[in-house]
Every structure is written in C-alpha cells, then in structure tokens.
Protein backbone atom coordinates (compact mmCIF):
# COMPACT_ATOMS: atom_id res chain seq x y z
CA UNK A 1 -9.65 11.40 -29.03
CA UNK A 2 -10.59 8.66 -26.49
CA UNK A 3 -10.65 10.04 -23.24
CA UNK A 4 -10.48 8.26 -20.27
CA UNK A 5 -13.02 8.31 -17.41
CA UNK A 6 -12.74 8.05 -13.39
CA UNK A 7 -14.14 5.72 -11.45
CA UNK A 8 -14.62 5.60 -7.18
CA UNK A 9 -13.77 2.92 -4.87
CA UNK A 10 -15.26 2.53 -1.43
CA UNK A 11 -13.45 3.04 2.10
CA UNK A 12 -14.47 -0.41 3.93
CA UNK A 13 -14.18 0.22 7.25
CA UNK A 14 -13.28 2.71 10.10
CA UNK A 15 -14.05 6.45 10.62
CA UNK A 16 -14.54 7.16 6.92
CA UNK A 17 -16.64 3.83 6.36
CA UNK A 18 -18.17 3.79 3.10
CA UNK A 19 -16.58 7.10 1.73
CA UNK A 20 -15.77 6.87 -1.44
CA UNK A 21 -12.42 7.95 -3.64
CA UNK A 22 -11.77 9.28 -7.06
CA UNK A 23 -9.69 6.58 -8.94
CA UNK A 24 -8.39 8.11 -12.60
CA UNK A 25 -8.95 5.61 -15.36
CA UNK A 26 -4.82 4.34 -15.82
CA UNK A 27 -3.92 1.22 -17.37
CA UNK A 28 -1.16 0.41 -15.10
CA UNK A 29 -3.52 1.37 -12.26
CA UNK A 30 -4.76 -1.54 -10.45
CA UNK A 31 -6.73 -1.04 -6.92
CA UNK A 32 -6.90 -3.65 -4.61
CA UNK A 33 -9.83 -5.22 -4.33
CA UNK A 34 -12.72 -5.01 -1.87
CA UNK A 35 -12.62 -8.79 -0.92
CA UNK A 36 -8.61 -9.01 -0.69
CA UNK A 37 -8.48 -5.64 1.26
CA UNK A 38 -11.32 -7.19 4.07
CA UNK A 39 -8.61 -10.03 4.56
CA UNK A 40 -5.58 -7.85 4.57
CA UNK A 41 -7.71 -5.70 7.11
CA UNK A 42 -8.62 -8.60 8.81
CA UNK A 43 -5.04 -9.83 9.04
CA UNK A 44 -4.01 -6.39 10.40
CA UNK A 45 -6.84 -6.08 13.05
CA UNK A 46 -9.31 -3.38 12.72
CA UNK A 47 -7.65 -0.57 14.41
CA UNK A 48 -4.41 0.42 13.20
CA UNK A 49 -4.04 3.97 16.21
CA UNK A 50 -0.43 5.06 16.38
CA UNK A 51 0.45 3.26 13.36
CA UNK A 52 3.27 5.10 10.78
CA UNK A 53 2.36 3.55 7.30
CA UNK A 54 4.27 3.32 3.93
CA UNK A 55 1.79 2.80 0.83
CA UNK A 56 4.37 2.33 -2.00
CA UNK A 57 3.50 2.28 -5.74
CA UNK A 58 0.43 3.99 -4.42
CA UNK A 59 -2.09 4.28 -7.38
CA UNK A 60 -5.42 4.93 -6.06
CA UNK A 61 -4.61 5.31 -2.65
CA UNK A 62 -7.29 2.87 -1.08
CA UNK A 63 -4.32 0.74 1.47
CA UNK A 64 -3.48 3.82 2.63
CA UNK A 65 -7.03 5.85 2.84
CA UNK A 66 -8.25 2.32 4.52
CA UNK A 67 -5.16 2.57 6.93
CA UNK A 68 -6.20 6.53 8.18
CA UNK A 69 -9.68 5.58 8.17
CA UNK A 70 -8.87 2.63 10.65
CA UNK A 71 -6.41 5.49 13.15
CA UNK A 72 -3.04 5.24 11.49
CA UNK A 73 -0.83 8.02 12.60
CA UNK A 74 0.25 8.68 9.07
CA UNK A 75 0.77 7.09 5.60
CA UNK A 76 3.17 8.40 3.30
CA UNK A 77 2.27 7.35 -0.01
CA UNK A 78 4.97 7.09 -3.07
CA UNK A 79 3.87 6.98 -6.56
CA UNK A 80 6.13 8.38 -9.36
CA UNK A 81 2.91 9.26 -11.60
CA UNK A 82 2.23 12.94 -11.65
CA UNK A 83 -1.82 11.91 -12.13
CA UNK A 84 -2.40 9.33 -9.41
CA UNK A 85 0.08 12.33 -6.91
CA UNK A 86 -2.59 14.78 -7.98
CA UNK A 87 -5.53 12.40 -7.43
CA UNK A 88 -3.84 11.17 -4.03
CA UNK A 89 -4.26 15.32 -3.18
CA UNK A 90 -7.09 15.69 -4.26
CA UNK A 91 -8.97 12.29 -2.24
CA UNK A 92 -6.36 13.02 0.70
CA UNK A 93 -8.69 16.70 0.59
CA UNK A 94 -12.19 15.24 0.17
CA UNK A 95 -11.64 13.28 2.90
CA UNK A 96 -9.53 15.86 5.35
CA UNK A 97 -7.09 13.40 5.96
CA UNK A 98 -4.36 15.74 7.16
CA UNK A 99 -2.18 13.39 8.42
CA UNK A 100 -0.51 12.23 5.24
CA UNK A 101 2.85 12.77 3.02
CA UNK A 102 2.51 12.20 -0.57
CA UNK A 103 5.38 12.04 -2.32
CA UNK A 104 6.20 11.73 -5.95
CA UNK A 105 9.11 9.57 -6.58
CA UNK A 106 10.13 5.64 -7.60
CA UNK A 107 9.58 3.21 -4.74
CA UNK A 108 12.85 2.52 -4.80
CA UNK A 109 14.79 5.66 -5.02
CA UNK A 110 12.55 6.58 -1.89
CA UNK A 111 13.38 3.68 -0.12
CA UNK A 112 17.11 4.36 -0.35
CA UNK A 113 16.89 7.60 0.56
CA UNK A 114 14.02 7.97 3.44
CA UNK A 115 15.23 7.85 7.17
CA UNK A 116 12.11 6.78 8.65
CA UNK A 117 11.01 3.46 9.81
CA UNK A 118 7.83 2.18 9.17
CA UNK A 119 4.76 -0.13 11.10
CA UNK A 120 3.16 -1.38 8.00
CA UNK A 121 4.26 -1.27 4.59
CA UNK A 122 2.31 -1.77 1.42
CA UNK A 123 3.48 -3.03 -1.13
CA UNK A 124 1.65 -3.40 -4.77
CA UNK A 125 3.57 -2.87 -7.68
CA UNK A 126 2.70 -2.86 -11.54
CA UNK A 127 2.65 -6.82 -12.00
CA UNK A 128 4.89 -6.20 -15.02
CA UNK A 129 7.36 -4.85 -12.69
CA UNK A 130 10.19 -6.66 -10.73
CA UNK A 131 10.38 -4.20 -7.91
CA UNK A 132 9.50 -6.74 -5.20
CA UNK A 133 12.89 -8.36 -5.21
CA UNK A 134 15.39 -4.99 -5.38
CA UNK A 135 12.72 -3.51 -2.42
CA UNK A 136 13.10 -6.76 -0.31
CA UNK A 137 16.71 -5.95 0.42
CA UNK A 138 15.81 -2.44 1.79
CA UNK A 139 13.15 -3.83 3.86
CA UNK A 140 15.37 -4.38 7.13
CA UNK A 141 16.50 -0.63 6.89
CA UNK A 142 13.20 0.75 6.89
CA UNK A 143 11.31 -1.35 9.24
CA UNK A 144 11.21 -1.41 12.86
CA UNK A 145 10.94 -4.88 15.25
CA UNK A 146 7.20 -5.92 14.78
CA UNK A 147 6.34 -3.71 11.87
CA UNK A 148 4.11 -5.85 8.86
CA UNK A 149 5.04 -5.69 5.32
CA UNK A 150 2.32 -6.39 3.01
CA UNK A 151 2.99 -7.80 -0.71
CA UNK A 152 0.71 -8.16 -3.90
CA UNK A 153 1.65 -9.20 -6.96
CA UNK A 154 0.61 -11.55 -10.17
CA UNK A 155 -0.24 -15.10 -9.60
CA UNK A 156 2.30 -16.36 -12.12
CA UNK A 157 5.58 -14.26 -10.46
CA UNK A 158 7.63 -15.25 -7.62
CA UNK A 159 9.55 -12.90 -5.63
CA UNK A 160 11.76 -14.23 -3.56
CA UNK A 161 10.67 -14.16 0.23
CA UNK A 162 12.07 -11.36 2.58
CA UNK A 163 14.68 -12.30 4.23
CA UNK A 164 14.20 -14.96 6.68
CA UNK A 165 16.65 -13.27 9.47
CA UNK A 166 14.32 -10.54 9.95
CA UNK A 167 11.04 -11.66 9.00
CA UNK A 168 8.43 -14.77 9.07
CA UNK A 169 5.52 -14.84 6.68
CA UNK A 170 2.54 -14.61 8.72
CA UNK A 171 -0.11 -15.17 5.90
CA UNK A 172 -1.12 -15.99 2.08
CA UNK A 173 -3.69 -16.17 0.07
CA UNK A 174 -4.86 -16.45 -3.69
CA UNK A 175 -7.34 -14.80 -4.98
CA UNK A 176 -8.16 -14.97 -8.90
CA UNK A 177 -4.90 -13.96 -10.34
CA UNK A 178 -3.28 -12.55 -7.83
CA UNK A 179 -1.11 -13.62 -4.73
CA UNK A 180 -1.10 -12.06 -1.66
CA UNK A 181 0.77 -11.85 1.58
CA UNK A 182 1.83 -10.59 5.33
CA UNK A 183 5.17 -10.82 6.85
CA UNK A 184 6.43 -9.46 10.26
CA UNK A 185 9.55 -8.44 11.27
CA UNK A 186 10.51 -10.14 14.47
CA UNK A 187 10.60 -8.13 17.36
C-alpha cells in the first residue's frame, strides 16, 4: 500500500512570519505558490486589520493562514474534503489562530446559503473544475462595496469575468501555468 506523505508550506509574512503548515499529500491539492502569493500580498497591501475573509476551495489553507497572519478579523475557510477540514483544524491549532470558521461544505452550496458579506475572497478551485463561472454570479450577494475577490485558475481556462456592474479587474498576472487575478467591487 502506497501511502502518502505530508509536506509544510511557509507563512510569508506578518505575525506568524515564517511559520510553517502541515499540507496532506492530495492530488487535487494544489497550494499557491510562494512567488504568486508575495504578489497577491503585495496587491492586497501588507496589513489586512479588520478584514472578514472567505478562503473557498480551501486545501492547504495558506490564503487564509497568510490573511490572519497579516490582522484579518477572520477567514472562514470552505473545503468539502473531510482531510484538508481536519488538517485546516489541526494548522488553525498549531498556530492559535482562534479567529477562524472552517466549514466543510461545496463552495457553492455555501455561497448560496451564507448571509455574510465578505472583504476579500479567495478563490482557487481544482483546475479541472468549472466552479469559477456558477460562483461569479453569487459574487454580488456576498460582497460588500470595496471588498477584493481573488481568482486562480489554469492557464488554458477562461472564466468569464465578474460582472462588470459591480466589479473592475484591478490586476493579472501569469505565472507558469497558471493565471491569476484581483477584482474590486466598486464602492
């Protein structure tokens, strides 16, 4: 029986600067990388106090543990694997992040259903999935004026834009295979 192993991935910047998290070994598990999370962080400034954060299709974690470590308020992060929820406990623990719902559940089943609106949203689906499009509808309902909506996905896909009476596209980048970008709702 092959097993597979964990790895860790390091907390850039902030309070819990160069912490590092427990990442289980998935293959639909893809954290972003240390280079395209600088630039996101970059793009979002370095302190993110007050902030209420969504980190959809959450995996290993590492927007939202990046987010608390820079002063967010609180991320909720929604996975609908029962592994990457326990993980997400368990490195929400290590690093006595108390400020944090995690929540097992598709992205967009929560969407539809949460009543809460949201400063910065991350979202990083599977790049086999399609979610990007069905979620972009939803974004108006669970945003507020000024809140940032971040989207990953494969270089070869391409989701249609959010829609252009409620948000601009402030940024975005390639990097290797995969795209990258921030929008803002207009205030």
């Amino acid at each position: 029986m092959h097993r597979k192993t964990q790895g860790k991935i390091r907390i850039i910047g902030g309070s819990h600067r160069s912490r590092l998290i427990t990442v289980g070994n998935q293959d639909d598990l893809r954290p972003t990388g240390n280079r395209i999370r600088e630039t996101l962080f970059n793009w979002l400034g370095p302190n993110l106090t007050g902030c209420r954060v969504l980190d959809l299709f959450a995996g290993s974690g590492i927007l939202g543990f990046e987010s608390l470590s820079r002063g967010a308020q609180e991320v909720t992060f929604v996975d609908s694997s029962h592994r990457v929820i326990k993980q997400l406990q368990e490195n929400a623990q290590d690093l006595t992040f108390d400020q944090v719902n995690i929540v097992q559940s598709d992205a967009l089943s929560f969407l539809k259903n949460t009543r809460q609106h949201y400063d910065i949203i991350f979202l990083d689906p599977p790049f086999s999935s399609d979610a990007i499009a069905a979620i972009n509808v939803i974004m108006p309902d669970v945003t507020q004026p000024g809140a940032r909506i971040y989207r990953e996905f494969a270089k070869q896909q391409q989701p249609p834009p959010l829609d252009a009476a409620y948000f601009t596209c402030l940024k975005q980048k390639t990097s290797g295979q995969v795209n990258y970008e921030l929008w803002k709702r207009y205030e």
